[in-house]
Protein backbone atom coordinates (compact mmCIF):
# COMPACT_ATOMS: atom_id res chain seq x y z
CA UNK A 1 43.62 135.19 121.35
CA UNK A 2 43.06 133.70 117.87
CA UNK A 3 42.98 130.00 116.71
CA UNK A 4 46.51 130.27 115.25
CA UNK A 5 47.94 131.73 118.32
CA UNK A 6 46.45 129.24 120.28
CA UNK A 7 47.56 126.31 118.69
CA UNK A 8 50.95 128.27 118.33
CA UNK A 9 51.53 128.52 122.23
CA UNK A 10 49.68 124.48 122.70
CA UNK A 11 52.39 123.43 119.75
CA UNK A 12 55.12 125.01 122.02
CA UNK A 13 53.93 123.77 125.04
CA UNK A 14 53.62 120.27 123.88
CA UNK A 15 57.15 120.54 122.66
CA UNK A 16 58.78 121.73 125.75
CA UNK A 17 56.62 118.82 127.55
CA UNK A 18 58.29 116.78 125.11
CA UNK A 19 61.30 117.44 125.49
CA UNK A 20 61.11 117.92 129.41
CA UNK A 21 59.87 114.25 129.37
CA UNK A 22 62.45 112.99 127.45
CA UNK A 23 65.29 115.00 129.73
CA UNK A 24 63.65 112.93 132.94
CA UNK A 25 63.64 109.77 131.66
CA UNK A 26 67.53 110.03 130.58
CA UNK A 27 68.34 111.90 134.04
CA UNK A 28 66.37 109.56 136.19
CA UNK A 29 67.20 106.24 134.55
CA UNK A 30 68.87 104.92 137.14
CA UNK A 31 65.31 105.12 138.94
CA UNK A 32 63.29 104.66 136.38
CA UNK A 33 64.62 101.99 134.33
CA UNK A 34 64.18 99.50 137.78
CA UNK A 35 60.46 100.88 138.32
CA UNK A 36 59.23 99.56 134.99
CA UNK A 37 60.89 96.55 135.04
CA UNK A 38 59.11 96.27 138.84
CA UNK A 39 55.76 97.01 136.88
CA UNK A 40 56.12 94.11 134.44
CA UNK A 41 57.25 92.13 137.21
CA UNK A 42 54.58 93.11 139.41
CA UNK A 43 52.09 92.13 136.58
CA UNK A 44 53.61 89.06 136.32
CA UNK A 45 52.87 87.75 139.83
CA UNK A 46 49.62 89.54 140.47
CA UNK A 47 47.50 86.26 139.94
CA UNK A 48 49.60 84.39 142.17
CA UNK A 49 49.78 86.91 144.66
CA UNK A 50 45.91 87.10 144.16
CA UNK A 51 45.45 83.32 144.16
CA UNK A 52 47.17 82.91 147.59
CA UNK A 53 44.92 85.84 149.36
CA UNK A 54 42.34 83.64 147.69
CA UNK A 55 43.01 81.04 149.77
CA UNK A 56 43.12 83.07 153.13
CA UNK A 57 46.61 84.05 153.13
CA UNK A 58 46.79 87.23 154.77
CA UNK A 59 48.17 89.83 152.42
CA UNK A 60 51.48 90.72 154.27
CA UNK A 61 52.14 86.85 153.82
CA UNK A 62 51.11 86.45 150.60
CA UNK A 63 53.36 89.15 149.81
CA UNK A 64 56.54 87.30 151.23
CA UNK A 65 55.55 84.15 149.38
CA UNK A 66 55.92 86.19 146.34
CA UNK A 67 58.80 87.63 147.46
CA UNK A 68 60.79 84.40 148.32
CA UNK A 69 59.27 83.37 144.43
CA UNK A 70 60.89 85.87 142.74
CA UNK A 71 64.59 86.25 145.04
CA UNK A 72 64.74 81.98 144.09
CA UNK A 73 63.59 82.58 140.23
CA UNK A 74 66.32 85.63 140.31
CA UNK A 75 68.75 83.77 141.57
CA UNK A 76 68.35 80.66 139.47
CA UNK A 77 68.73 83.02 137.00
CA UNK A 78 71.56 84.94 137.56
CA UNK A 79 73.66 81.94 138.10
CA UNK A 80 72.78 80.73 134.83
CA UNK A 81 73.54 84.46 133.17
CA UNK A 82 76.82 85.24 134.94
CA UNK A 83 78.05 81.42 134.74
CA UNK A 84 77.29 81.63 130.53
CA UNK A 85 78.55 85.19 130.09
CA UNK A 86 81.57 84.92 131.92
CA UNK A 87 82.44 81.75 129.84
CA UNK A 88 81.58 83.31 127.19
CA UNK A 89 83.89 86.34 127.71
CA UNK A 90 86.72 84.32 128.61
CA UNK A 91 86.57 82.59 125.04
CA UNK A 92 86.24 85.88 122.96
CA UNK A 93 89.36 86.13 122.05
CA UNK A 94 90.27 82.55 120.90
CA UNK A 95 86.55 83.50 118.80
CA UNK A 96 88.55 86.44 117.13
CA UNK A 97 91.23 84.31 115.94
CA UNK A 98 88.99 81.70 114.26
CA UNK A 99 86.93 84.63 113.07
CA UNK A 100 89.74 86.45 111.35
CA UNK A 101 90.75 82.85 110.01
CA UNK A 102 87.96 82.55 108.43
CA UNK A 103 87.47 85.99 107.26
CA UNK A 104 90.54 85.88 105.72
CA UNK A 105 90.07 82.13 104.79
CA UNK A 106 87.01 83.78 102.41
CA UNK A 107 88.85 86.25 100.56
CA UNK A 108 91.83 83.80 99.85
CA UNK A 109 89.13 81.87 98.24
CA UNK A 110 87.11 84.63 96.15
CA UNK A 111 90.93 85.65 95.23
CA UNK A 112 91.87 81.78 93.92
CA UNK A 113 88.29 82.23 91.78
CA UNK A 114 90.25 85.55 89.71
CA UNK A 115 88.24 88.10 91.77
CA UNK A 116 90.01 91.16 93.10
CA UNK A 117 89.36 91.54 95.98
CA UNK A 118 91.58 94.31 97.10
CA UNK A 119 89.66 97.15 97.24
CA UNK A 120 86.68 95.60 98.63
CA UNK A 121 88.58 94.00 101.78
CA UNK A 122 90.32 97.22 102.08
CA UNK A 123 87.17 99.15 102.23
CA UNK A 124 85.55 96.69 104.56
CA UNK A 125 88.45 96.31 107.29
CA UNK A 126 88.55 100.77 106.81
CA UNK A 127 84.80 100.85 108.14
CA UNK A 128 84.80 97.67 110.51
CA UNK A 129 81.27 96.37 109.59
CA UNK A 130 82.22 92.92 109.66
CA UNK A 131 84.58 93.14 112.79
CA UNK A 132 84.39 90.19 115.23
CA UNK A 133 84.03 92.99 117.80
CA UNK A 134 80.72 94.66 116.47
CA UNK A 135 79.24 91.51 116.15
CA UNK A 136 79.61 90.91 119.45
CA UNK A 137 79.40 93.96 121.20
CA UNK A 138 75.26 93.53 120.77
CA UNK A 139 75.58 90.60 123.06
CA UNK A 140 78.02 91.83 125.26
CA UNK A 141 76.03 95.18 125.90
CA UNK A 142 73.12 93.26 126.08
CA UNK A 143 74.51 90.62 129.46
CA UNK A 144 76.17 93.76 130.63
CA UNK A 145 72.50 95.77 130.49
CA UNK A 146 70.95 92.23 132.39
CA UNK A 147 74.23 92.42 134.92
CA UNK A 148 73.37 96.25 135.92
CA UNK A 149 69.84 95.19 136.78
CA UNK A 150 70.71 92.60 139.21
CA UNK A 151 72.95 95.33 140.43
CA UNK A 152 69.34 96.94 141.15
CA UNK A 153 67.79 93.84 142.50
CA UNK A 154 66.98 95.26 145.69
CA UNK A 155 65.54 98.46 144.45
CA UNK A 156 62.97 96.46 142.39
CA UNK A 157 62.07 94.50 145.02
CA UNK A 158 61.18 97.51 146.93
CA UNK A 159 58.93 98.70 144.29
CA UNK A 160 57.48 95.23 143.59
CA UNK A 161 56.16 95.19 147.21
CA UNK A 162 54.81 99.02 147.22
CA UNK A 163 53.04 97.87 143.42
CA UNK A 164 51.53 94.47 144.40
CA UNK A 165 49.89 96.26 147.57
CA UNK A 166 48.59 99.09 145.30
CA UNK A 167 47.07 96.75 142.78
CA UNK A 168 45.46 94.62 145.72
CA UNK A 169 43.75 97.77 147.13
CA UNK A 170 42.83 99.71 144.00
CA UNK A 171 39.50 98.63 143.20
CA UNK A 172 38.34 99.76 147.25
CA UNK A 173 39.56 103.13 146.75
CA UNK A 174 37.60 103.84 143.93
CA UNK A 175 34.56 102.57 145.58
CA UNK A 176 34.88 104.34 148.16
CA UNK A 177 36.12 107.66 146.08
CA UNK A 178 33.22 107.83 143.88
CA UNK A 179 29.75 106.92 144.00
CA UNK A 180 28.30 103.31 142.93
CA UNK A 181 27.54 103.76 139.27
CA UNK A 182 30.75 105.28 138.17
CA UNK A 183 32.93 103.75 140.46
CA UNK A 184 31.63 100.29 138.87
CA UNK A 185 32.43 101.81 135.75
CA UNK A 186 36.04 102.69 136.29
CA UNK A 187 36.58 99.17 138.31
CA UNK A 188 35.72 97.10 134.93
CA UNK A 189 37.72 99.56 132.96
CA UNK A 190 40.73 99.08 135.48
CA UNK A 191 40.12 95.18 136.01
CA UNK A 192 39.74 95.01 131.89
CA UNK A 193 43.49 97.38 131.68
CA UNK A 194 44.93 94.73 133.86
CA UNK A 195 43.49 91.31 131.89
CA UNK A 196 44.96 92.70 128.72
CA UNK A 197 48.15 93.74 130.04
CA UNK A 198 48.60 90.95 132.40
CA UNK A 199 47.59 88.17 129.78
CA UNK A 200 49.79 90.26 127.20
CA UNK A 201 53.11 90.43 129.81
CA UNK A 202 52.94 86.60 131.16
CA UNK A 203 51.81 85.56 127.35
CA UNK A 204 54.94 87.03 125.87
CA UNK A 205 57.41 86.27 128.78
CA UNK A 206 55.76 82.23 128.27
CA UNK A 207 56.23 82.37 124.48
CA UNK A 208 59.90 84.07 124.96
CA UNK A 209 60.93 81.18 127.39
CA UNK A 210 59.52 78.50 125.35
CA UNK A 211 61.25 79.84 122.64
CA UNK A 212 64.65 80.23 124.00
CA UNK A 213 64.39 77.13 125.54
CA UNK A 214 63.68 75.21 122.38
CA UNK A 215 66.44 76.98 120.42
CA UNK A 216 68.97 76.41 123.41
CA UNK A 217 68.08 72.55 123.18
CA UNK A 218 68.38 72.77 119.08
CA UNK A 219 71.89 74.32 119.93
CA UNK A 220 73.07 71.84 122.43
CA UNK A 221 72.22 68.71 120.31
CA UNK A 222 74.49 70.41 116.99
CA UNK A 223 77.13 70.80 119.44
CA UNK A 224 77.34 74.72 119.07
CA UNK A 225 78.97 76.64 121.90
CA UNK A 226 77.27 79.21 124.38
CA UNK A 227 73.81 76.90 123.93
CA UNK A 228 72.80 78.79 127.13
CA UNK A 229 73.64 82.45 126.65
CA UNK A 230 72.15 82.17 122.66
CA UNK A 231 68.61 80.45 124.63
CA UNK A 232 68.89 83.57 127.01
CA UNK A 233 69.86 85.46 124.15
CA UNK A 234 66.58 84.16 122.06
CA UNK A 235 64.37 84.65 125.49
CA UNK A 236 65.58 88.30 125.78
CA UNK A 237 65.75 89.44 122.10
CA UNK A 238 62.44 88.42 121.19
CA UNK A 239 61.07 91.67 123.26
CA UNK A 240 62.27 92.91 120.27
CA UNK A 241 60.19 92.25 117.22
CA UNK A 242 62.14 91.58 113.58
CA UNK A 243 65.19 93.37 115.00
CA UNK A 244 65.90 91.11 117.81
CA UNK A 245 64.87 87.68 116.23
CA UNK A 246 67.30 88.68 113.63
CA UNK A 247 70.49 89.15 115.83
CA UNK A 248 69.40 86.42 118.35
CA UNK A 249 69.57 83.96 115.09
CA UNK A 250 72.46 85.17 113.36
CA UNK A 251 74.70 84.93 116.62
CA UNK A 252 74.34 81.51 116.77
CA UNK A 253 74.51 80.80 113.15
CA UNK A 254 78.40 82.90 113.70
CA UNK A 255 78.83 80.55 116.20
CA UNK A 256 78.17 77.32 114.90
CA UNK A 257 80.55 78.79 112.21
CA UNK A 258 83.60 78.36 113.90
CA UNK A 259 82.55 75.08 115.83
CA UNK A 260 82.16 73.34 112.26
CA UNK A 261 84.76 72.74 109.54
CA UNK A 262 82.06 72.97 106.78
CA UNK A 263 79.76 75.14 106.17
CA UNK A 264 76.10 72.52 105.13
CA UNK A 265 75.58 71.73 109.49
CA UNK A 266 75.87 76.18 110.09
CA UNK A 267 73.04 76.79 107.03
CA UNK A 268 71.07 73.64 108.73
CA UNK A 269 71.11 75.42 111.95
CA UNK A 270 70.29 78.71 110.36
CA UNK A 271 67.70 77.22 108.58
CA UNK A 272 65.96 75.87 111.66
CA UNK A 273 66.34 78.80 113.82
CA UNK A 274 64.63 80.51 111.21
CA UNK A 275 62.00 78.23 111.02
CA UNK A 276 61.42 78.15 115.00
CA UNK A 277 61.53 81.77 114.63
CA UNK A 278 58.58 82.48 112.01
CA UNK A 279 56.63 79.68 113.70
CA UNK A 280 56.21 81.80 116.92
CA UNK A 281 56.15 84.89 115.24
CA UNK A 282 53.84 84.66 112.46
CA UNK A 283 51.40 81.41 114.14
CA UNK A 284 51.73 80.99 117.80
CA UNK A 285 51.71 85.21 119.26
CA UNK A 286 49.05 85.91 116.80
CA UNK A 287 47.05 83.26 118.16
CA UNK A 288 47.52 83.74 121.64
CA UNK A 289 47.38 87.66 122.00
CA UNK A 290 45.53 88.82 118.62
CA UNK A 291 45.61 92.19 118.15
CA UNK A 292 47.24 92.96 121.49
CA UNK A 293 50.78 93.12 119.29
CA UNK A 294 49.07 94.39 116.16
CA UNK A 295 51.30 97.88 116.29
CA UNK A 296 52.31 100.45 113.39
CA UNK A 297 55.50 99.31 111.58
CA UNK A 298 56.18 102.82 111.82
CA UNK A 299 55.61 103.06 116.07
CA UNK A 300 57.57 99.66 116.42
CA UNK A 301 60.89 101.67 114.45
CA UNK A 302 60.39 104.83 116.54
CA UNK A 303 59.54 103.53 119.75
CA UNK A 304 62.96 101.29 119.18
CA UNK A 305 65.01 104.69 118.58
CA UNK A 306 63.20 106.31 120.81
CA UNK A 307 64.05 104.30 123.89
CA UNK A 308 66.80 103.22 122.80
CA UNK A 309 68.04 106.41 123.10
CA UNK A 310 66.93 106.90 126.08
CA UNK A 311 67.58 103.54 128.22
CA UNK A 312 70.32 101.92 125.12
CA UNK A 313 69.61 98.15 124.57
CA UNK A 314 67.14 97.98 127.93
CA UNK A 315 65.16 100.27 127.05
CA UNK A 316 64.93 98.76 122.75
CA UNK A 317 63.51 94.92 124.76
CA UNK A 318 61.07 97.25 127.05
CA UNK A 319 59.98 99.16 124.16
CA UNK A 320 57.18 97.36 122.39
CA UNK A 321 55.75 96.08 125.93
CA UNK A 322 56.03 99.66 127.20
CA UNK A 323 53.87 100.79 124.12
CA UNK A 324 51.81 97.50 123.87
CA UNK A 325 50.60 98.41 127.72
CA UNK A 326 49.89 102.06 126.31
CA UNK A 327 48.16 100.97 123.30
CA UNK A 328 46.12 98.74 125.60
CA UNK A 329 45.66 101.42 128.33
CA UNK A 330 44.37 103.88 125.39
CA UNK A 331 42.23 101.69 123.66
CA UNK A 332 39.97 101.33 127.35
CA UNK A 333 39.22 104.98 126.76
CA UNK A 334 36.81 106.67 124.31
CA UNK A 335 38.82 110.06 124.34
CA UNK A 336 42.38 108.35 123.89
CA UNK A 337 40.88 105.33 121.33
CA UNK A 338 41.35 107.36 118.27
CA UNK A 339 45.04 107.47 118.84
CA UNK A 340 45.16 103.89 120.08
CA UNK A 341 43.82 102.62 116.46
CA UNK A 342 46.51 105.10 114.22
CA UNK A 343 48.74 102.95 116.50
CA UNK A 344 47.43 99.44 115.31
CA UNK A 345 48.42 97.94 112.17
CA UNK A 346 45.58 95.72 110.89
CA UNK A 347 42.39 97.92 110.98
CA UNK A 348 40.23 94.78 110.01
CA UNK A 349 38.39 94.40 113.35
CA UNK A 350 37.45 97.77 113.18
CA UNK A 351 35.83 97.28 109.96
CA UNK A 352 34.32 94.35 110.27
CA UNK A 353 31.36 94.65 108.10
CA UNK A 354 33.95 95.67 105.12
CA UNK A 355 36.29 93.26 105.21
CA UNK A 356 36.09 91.80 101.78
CA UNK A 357 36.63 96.00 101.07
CA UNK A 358 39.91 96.20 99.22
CA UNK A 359 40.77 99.56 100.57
């Protein structure tokens, strides 16, 4: 067989893997959707989980003290979801009449200023881009995604337990499996996989909370409605880099719209939730994770489309952690850490003797 052949028949075989992949993870989503968010969770309770075997907790009860964690954190937080979404539901439609008031209310102006106007509303209200219902129908896809995975609470659960007791035990097996030297070897590679992730998963989540939480407070003091499901919103949204910060500040912004007669305390608001925004994206994750979030512009877009294709608006806020964890997992190995730095952006630390290199 020659060279071209060959890479012919690997071409085609890496397509139909491809697409195989991609036909799994649409049929099985119902599985697999609830088995990564079970891995991130699982991450995120590892070190207490650890910390409590630490202190001679036998593993079986460590396990349920983890459990009981996460059913009261779950809980907390559905109540605060469903109680904020169904409120938030129930007001949508007196929102669409003070939105079309003061769509309307815009035009009359721009028409009282000589402008015609005419064909431009016309060819808006044909195509529906600045419908009350498409700006809305992010959020409400979004709370409806977060409803359908408490739907698959106890499925999680299930693979939480099965995950926390594979972690726990890894490291033995592979001593046991292979002989001193390399199984030493693939234990600090495994234990240094698990760090970065870990301190990457519970970093974010922190940072996301804090986040929301500050912008729910900023909310609450202006008065604007929904202060809870625009923090949740914010917590949520932020998985999301540029994308989500965008429609988790211009929600709000819509909303303080219609609670205010004037328009100077809505661009105030704006203004600070843009402020808040670039202050933890540009300053506070670069500082904590460094180059754990430093991924292609060009990955970020395609991994977006890509899963949120495949999973809709669940699978666009697990996309970058999904191919943060990869990046990570691939840049432990030498044989996958090629394709691990054309998936960074800044190349800087791996040139560090030619920084002050313009190229």
């Amino acid at each position: 067989m020659t060279d071209s052949n060959r890479k012919f028949f690997v071409f085609v075989g890496a397509a139909v893997l491809m697409t195989l992949a991609v036909f799994v993870l649409i049929e099985l989503q119902s599985i697999l959707l609830p088995f990564f968010i079970a891995i991130i969770i699982a991450f995120l309770f590892l070190p207490l989980f650890e910390w409590l075997k630490s202190k001679s907790f036998p593993s079986w009860l460590a396990l349920t003290v983890v459990m009981i964690v996460i059913i009261i954190l779950s809980n907390i937080t559905s109540l605060f979801v469903f109680t904020s979404v169904n409120a938030f539901q129930t007001a949508l439609p007196e929102y669409q009449i003070k939105f079309d008031n003061l769509y309307n209310s815009f035009f009359a102006q721009l028409e009282s200023m000589g402008i015609d106007v005419i064909s431009l509303k016309s060819s808006i209200d044909s195509s529906g881009t600045f419908s009350f219902g498409n700006l809305t129908s992010i959020a409400t896809s979004l709370f409806s995604s977060l409803a359908g995975i408490f739907g698959d609470f106890v499925l999680i659960l299930i693979y939480v337990v099965f995950l926390l007791s594979e972690f726990s035990s890894l490291n033995r097996r592979i001593l046991v499996a292979f002989s001193a030297e390399r199984a030493r070897k693939i234990v600090d590679t495994v234990n240094d996989v698990f760090i970065d992730v870990r301190k990457y998963l519970i970093g974010k989540t922190i940072i996301n909370l804090i986040e929301g939480t500050i912008v729910g407070i900023i909310l609450w003091a202006f008065g604007v409605d929904f202060f809870v499901v625009w923090g949740i919103l914010v917590f949520l949204m932020n998985y999301i880099p540029n994308i989500g910060s965008f429609i988790a500040t211009v929600l709000p912004f819509i909303t303080a719209l219609f609670n205010y007669d004037n328009i100077i305390v809505p661009i105030i608001i704006l203004v600070i939730l843009i402020l808040v925004a670039n202050v933890f994206g540009n300053f506070v994750e670069p500082k904590v994770f460094g180059d754990s979030l430093d991924l292609s512009p060009i990955l970020i877009l395609v991994s977006l489309i890509f899963w949120g294709y495949v999973w809709g608006i669940m699978g666009m806020i697990l996309s970058i952690p999904i191919m943060s964890m990869i990046k990570i997992i691939m840049m432990k190995f030498d044989a996958t850490r090629p394709a691990a730095i054309l998936m960074s952006y800044n190349l800087t630390k791996f040139y560090p003797k030619k920084s002050d290199d313009k190229n």
